[in-house]
N, C-alpha and C. Protein backbone atom coordinates (compact mmCIF):
# COMPACT_ATOMS: atom_id res chain seq x y z
N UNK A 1 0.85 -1.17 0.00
CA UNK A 1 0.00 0.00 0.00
C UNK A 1 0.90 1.24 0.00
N UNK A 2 0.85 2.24 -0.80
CA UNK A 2 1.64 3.72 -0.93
C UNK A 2 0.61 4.84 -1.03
N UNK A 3 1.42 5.21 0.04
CA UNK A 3 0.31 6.56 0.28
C UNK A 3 1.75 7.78 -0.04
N UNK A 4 0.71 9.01 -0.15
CA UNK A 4 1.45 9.99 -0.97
C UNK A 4 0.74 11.53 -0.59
N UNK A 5 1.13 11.60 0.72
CA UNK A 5 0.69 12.63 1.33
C UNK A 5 1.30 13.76 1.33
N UNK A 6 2.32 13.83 0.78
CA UNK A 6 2.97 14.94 0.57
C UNK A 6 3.33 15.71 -0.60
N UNK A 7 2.55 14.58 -2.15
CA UNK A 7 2.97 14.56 -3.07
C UNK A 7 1.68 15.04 -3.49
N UNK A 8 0.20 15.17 -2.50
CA UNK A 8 -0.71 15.69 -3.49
C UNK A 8 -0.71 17.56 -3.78
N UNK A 9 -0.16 17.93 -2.83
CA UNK A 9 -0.50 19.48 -3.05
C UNK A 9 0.98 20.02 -4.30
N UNK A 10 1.83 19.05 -4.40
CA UNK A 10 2.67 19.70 -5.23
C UNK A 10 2.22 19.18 -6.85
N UNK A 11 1.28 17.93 -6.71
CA UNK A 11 1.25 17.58 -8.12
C UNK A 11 -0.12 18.78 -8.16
N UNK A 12 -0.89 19.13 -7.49
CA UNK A 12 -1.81 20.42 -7.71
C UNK A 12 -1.24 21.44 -7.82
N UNK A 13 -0.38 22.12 -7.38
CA UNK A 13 0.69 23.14 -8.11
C UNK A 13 1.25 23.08 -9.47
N UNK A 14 1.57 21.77 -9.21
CA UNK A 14 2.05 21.28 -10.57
C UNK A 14 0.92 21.72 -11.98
N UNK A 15 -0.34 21.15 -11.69
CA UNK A 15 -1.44 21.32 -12.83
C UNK A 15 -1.62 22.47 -12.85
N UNK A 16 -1.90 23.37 -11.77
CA UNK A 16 -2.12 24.72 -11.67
C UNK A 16 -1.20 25.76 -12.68
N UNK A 17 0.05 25.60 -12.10
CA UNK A 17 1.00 26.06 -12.84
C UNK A 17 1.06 25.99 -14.30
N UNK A 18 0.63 24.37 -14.27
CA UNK A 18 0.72 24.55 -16.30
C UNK A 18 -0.36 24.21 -16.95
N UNK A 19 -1.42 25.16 -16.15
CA UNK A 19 -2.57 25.46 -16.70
C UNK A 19 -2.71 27.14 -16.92
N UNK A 20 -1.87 27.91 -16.01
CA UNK A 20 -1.62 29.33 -16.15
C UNK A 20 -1.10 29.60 -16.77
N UNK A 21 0.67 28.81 -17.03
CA UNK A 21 1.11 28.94 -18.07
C UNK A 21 0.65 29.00 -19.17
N UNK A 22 0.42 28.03 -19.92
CA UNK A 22 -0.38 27.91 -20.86
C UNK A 22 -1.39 28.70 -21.17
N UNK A 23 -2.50 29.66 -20.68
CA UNK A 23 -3.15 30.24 -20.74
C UNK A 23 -2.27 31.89 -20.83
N UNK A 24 -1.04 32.37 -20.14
CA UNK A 24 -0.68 33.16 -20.28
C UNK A 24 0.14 33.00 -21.61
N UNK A 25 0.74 32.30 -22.18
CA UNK A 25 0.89 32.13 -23.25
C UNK A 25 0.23 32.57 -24.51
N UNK A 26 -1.12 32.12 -24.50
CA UNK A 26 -2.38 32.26 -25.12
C UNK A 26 -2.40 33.70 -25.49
N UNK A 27 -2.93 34.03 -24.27
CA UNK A 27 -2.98 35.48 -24.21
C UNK A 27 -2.15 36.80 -24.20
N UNK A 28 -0.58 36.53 -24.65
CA UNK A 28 0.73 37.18 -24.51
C UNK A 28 0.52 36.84 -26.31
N UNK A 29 0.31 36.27 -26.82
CA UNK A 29 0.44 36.09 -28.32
C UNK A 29 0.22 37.21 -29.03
N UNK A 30 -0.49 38.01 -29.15
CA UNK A 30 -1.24 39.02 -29.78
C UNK A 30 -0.70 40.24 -29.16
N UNK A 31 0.41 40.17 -27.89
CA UNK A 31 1.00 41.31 -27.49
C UNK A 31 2.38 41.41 -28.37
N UNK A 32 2.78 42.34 -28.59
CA UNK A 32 4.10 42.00 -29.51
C UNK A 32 4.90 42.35 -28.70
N UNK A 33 5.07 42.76 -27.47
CA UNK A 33 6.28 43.31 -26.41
C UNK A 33 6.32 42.08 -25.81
N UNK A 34 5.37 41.06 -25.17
CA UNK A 34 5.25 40.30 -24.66
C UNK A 34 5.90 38.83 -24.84
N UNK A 35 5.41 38.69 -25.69
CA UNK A 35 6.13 37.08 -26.15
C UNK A 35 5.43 35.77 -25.04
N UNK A 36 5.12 34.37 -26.28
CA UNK A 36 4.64 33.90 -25.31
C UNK A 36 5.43 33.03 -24.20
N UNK A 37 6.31 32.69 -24.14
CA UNK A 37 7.33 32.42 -23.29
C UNK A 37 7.44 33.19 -22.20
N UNK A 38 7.51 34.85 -22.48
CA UNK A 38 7.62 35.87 -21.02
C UNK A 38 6.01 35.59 -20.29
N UNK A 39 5.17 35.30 -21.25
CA UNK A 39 3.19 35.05 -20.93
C UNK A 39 3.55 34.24 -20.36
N UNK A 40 3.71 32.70 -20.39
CA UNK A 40 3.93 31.30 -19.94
C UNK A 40 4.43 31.82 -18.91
N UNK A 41 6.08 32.31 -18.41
CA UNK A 41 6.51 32.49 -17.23
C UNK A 41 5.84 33.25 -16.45
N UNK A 42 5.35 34.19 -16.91
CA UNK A 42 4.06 35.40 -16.01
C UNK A 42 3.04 34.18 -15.41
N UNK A 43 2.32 33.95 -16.34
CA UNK A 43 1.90 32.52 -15.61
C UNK A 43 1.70 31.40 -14.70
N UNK A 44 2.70 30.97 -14.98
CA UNK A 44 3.37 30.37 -13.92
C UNK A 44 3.83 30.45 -12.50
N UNK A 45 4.49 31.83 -12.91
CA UNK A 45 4.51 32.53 -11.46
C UNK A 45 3.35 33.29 -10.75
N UNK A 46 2.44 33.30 -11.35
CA UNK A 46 1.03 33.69 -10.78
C UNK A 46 0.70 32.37 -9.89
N UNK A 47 0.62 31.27 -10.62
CA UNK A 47 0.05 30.29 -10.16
C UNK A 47 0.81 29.65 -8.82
N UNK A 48 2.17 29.77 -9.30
CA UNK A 48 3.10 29.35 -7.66
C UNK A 48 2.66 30.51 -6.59
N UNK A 49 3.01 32.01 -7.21
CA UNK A 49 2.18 32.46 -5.77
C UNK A 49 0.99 32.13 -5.32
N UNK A 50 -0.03 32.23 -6.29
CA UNK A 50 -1.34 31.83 -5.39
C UNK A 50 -0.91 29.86 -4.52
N UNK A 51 -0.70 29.50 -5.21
CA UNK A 51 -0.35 28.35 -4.57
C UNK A 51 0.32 28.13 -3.45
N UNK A 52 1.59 28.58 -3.30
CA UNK A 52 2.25 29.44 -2.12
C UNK A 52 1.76 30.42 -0.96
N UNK A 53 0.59 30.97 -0.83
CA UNK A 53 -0.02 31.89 -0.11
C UNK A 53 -0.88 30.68 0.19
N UNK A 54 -1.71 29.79 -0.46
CA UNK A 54 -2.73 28.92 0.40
C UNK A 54 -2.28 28.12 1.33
N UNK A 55 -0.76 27.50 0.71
CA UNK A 55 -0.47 26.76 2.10
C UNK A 55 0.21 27.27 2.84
């Protein structure tokens, strides 16, 4: 039996993260200063802070 109690809130960061990414991506496309790579990382780091502040 394996339990994985420590592994669920980071694999939810995990999805979180590259679900923001991805979405900042999206939406950085159509910026031309932006780029979607700098979107993706904006992203991302949205999502680790909020993630980071809940626990």
């Amino acid at each position: 039996m394996t339990d994985y109690p420590n592994d669920m809130p980071k694999k939810s960061l995990g999805k979180s993260m590259a679900k923001w990414a991805a979405l900042g991506a999206v939406v950085a496309i159509p910026l031309p200063f932006v780029g979607s790579v700098l979107g993706a990382a904006a992203g991302a780091g949205y999502a680790y802070y909020k993630g980071k502040k809940q626990a």
